[in-house]
C-alpha atoms as a PDB file:
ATOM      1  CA  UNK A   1       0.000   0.000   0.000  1.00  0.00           C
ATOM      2  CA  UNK A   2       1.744   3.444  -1.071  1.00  0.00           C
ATOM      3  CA  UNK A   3       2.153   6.084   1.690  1.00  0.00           C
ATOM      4  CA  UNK A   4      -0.204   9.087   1.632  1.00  0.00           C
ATOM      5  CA  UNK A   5       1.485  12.232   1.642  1.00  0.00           C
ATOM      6  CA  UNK A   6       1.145  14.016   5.159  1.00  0.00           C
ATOM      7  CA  UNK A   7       2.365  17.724   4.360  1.00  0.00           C
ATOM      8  CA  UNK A   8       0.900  20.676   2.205  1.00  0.00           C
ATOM      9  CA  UNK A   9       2.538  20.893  -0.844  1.00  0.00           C
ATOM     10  CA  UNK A  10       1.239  24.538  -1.335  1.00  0.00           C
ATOM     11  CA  UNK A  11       2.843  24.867   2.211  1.00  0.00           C
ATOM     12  CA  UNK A  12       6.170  22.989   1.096  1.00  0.00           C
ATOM     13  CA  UNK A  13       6.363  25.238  -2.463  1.00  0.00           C
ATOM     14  CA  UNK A  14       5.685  28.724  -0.374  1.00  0.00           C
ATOM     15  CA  UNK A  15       8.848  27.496   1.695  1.00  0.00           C
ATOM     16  CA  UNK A  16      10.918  26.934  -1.377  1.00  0.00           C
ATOM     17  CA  UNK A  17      10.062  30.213  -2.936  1.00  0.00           C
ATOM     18  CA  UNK A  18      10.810  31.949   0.108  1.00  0.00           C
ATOM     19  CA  UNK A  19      14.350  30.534   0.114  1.00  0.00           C
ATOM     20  CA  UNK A  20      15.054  31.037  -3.375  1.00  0.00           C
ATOM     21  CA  UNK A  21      13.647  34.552  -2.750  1.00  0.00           C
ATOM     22  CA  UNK A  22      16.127  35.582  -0.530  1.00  0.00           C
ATOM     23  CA  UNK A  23      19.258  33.594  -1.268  1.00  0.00           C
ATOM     24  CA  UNK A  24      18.571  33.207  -5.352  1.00  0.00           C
ATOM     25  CA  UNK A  25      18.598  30.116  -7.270  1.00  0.00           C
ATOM     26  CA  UNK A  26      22.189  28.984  -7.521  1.00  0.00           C
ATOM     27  CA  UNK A  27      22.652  29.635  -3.574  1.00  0.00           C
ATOM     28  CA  UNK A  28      20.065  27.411  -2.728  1.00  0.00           C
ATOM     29  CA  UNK A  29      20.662  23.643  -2.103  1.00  0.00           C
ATOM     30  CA  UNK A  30      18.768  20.857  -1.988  1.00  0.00           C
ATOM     31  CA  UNK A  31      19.916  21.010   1.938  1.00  0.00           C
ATOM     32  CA  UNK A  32      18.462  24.126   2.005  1.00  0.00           C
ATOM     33  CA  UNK A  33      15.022  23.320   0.701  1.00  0.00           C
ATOM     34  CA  UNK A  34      14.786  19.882   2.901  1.00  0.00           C
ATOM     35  CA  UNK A  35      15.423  22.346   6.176  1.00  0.00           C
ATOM     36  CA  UNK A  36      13.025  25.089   5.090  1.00  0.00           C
ATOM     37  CA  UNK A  37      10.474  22.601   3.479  1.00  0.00           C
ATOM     38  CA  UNK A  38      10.641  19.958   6.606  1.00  0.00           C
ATOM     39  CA  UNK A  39      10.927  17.041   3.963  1.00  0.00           C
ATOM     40  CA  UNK A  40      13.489  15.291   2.828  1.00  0.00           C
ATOM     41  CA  UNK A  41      14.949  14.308  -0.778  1.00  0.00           C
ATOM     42  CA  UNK A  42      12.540  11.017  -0.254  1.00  0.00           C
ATOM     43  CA  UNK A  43       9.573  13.182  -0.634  1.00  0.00           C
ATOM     44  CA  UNK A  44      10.774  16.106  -2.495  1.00  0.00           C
ATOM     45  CA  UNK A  45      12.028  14.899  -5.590  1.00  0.00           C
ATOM     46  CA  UNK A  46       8.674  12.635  -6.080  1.00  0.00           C
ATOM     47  CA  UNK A  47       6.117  15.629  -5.272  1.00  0.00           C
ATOM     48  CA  UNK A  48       8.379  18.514  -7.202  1.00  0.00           C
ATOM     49  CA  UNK A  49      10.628  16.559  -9.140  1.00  0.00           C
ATOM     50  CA  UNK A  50      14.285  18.586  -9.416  1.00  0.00           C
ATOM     51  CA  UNK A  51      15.647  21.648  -7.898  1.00  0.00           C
ATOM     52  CA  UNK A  52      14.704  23.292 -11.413  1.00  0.00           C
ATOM     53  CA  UNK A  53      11.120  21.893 -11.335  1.00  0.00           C
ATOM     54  CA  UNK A  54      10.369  23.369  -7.434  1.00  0.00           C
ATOM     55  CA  UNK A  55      11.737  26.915  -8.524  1.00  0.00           C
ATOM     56  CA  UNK A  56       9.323  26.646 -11.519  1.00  0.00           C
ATOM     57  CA  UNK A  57       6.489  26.041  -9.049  1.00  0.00           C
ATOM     58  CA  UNK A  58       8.188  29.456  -6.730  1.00  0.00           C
ATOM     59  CA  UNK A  59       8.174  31.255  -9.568  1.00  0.00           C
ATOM     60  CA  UNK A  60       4.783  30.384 -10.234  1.00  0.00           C
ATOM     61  CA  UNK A  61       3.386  30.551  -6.295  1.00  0.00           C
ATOM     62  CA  UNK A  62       5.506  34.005  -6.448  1.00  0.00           C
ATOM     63  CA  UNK A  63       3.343  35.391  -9.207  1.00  0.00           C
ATOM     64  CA  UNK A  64      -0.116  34.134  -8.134  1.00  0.00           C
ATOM     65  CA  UNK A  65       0.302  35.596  -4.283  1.00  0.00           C
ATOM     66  CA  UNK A  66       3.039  38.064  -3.995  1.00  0.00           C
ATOM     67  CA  UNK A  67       3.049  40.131  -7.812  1.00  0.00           C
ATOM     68  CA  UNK A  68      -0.307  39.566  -8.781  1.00  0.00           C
ATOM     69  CA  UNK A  69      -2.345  40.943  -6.252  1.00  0.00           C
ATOM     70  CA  UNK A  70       0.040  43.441  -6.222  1.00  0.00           C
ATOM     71  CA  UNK A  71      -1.104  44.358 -10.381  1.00  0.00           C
ATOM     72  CA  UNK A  72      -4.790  43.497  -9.495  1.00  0.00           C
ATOM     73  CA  UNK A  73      -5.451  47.055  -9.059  1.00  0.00           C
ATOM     74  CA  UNK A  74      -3.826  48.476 -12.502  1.00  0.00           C
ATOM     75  CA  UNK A  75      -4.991  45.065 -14.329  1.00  0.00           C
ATOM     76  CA  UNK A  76      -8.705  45.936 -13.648  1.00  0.00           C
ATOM     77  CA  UNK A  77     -10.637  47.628 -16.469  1.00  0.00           C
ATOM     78  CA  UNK A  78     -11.034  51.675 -16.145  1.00  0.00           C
ATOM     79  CA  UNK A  79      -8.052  51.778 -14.133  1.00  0.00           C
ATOM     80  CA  UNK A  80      -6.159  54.923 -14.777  1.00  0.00           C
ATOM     81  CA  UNK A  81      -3.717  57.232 -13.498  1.00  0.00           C
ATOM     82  CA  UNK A  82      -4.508  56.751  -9.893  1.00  0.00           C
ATOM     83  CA  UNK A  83      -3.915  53.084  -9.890  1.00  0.00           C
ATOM     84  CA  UNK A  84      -0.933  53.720 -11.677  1.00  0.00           C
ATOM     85  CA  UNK A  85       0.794  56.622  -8.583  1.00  0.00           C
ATOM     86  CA  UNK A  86      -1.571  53.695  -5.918  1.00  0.00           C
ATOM     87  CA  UNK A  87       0.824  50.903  -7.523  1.00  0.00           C
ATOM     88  CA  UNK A  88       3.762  53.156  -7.446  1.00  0.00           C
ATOM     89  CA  UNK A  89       3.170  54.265  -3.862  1.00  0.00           C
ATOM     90  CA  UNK A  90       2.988  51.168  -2.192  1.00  0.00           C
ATOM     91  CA  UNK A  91       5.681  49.546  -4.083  1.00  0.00           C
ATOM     92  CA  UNK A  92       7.426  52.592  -2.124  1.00  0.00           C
ATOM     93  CA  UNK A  93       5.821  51.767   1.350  1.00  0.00           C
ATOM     94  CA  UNK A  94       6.890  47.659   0.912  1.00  0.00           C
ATOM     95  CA  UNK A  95      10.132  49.288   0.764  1.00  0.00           C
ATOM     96  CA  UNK A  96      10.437  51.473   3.581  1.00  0.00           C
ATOM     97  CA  UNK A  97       8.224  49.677   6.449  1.00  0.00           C
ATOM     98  CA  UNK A  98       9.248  46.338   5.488  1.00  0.00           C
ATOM     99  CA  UNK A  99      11.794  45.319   7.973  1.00  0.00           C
ATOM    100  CA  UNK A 100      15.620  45.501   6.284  1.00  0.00           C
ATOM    101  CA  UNK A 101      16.315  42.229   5.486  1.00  0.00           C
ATOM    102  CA  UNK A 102      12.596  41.607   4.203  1.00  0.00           C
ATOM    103  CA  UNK A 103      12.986  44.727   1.720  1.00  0.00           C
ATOM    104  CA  UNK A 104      16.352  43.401   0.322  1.00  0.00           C
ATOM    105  CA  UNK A 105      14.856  40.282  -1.560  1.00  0.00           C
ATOM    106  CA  UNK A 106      13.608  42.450  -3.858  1.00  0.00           C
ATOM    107  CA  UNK A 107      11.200  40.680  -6.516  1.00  0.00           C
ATOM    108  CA  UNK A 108      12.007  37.169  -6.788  1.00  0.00           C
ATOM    109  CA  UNK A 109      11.452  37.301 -11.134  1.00  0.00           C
ATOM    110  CA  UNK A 110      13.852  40.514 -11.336  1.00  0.00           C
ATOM    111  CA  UNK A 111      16.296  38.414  -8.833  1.00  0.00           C
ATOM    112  CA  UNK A 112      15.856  35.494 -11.443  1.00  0.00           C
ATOM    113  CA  UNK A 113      16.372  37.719 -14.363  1.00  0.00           C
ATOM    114  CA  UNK A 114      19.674  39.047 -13.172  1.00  0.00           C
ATOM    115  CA  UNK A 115      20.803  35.495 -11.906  1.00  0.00           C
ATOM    116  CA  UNK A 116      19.348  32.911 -14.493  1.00  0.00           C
ATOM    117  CA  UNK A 117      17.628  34.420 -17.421  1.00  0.00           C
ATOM    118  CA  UNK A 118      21.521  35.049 -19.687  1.00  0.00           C
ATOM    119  CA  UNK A 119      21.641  30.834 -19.636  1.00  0.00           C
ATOM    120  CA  UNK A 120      18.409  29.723 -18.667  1.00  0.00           C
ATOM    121  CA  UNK A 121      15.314  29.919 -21.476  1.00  0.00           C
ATOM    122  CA  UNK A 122      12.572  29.146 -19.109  1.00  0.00           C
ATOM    123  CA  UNK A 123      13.956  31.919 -16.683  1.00  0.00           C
ATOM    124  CA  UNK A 124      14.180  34.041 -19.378  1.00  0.00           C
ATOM    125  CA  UNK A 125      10.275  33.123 -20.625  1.00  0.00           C
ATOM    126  CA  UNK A 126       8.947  34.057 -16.637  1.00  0.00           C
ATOM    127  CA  UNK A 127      10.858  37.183 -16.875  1.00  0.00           C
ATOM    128  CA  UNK A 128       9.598  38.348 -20.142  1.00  0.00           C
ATOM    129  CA  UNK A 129       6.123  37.687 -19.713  1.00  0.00           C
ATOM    130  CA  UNK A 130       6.545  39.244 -15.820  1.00  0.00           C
ATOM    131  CA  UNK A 131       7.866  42.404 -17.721  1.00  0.00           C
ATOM    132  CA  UNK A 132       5.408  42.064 -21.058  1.00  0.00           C
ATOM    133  CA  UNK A 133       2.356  41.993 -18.025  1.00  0.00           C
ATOM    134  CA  UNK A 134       3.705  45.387 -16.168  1.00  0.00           C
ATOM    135  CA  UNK A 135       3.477  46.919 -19.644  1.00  0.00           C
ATOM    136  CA  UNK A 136      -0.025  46.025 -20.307  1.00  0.00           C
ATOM    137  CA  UNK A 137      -1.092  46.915 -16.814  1.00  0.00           C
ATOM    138  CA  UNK A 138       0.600  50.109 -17.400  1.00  0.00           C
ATOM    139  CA  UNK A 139      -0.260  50.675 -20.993  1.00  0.00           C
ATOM    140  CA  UNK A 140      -4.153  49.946 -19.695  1.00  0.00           C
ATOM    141  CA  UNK A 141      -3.903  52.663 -17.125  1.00  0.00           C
ATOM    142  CA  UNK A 142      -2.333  55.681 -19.446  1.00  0.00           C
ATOM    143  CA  UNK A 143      -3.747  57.967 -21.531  1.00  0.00           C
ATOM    144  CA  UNK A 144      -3.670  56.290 -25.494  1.00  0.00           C
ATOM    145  CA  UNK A 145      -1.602  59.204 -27.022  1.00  0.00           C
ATOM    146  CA  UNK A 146       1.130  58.757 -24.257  1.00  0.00           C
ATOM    147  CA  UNK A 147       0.820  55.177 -22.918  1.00  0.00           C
ATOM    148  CA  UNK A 148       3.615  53.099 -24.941  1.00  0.00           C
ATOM    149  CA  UNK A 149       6.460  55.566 -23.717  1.00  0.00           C
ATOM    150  CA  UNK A 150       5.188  56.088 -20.289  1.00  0.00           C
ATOM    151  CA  UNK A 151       4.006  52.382 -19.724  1.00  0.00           C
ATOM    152  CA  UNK A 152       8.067  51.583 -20.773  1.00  0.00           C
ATOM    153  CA  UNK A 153       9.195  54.425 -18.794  1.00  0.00           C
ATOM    154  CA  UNK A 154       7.627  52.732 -15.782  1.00  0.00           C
ATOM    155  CA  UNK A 155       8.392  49.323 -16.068  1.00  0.00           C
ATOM    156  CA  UNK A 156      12.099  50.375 -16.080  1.00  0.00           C
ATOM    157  CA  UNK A 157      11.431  52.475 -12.965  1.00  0.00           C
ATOM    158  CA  UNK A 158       9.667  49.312 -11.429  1.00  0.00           C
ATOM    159  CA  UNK A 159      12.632  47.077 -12.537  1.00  0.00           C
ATOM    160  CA  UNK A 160      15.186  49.447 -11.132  1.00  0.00           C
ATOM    161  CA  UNK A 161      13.487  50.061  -7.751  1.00  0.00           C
ATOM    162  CA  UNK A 162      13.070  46.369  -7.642  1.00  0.00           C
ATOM    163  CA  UNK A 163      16.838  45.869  -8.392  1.00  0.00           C
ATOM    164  CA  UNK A 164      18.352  48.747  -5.885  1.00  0.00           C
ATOM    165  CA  UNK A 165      16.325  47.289  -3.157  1.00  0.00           C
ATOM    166  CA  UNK A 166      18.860  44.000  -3.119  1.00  0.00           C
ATOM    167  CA  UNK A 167      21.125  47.019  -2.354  1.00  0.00           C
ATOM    168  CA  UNK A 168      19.508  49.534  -0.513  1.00  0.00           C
ATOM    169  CA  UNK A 169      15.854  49.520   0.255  1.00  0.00           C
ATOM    170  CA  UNK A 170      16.116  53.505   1.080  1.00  0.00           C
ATOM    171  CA  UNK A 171      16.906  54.031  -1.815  1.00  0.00           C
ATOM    172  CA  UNK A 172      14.308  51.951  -3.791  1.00  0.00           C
ATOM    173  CA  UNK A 173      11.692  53.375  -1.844  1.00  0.00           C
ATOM    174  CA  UNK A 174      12.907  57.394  -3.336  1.00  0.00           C
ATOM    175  CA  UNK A 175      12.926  56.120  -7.118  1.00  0.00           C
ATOM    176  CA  UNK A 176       8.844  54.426  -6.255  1.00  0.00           C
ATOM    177  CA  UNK A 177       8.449  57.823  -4.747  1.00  0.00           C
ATOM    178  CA  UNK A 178      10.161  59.505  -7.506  1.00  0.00           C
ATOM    179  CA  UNK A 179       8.186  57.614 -10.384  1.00  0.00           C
ATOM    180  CA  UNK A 180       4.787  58.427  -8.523  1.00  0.00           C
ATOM    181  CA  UNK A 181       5.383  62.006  -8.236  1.00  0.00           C
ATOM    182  CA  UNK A 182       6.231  62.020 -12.236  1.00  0.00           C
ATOM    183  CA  UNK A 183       3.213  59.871 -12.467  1.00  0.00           C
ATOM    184  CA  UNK A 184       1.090  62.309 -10.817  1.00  0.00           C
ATOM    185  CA  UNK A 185       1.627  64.946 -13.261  1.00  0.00           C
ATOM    186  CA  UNK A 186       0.395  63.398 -16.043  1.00  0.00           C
ATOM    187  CA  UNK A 187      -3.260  62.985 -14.878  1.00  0.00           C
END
């Protein structure tokens, strides 16, 4: 009779993504995910297959509870310009109330696209449709005369605040800032 699996594997992926998260992909080893999952090889590899596979399902488990609800507000039809400076102000607040070492993980797909996407197509397929999405949740919010340049313009911001925050969440919270007060003026 085959063992029934006694652990969440929602529970076990959220773990994972947590870890690769904050120490990237490479850093990570399968030692790593048995401590912070609470299973061991035995169980991992058959419910998540590889290393790979699990930081497929991160990546995924990143984008359904931590990004997307984040975009729900600019994704949702009439938004406009005040979803756009709402977006960019909280992006700014995550920054500076979450607690230092919180902030410095940044955004787990930017993280991936600096560490994996050069080598690694599937990387590189998250992170291109994670950047192709900001676009059309910008692009949706702007004005149609303006909204390809601006909707670029902020994505970069976005990208870049989401970068300098591995570095200095300060800072990354004053370019948010920054791009919301530009924002502003173009209502």
């Amino acid at each position: 009779m085959a063992r029934t699996r006694s652990f969440s594997a929602a529970d076990a992926v959220r773990a994972a993504r947590d870890q690769f998260w904050e120490h990237g992909y490479e850093a990570t080893s399968m030692a790593d995910l048995e401590r912070v999952t609470g299973l061991n090889r035995s169980s991992l590899y058959p419910a998540f297959g590889t290393k790979r596979q699990l930081f497929a399902l991160a990546l995924e488990s990143y984008l359904a509870e931590v990004a997307g609800p984040r975009l729900a507000a600019l994704e949702t039809p009439g938004a406009g310009i005040e979803q756009v400076v709402g977006y960019l102000d909280s992006l700014a607040a995550a920054m500076a109330e979450t607690p230092d070492p919180l902030a410095r993980r940044g955004c787990l797909v930017v993280n991936t696209i600096t560490e994996r996407a050069a080598h690694d197509p599937d990387a590189l397929a998250v992170a291109d449709a994670y950047r192709g999405r900001l676009l059309r949740a910008f692009a949706g919010a702007l004005a149609p005369e303006t909204a390809t340049h601006r909707a670029e313009l902020l994505t970069g911001s976005v990208i870049a605040v989401l970068v300098t925050a591995r570095l200095d969440p300060a800072a990354a919270a004053g370019l948010a800032r920054a791009a919301a007060i530009e924002a502003r003026t173009w209502s």
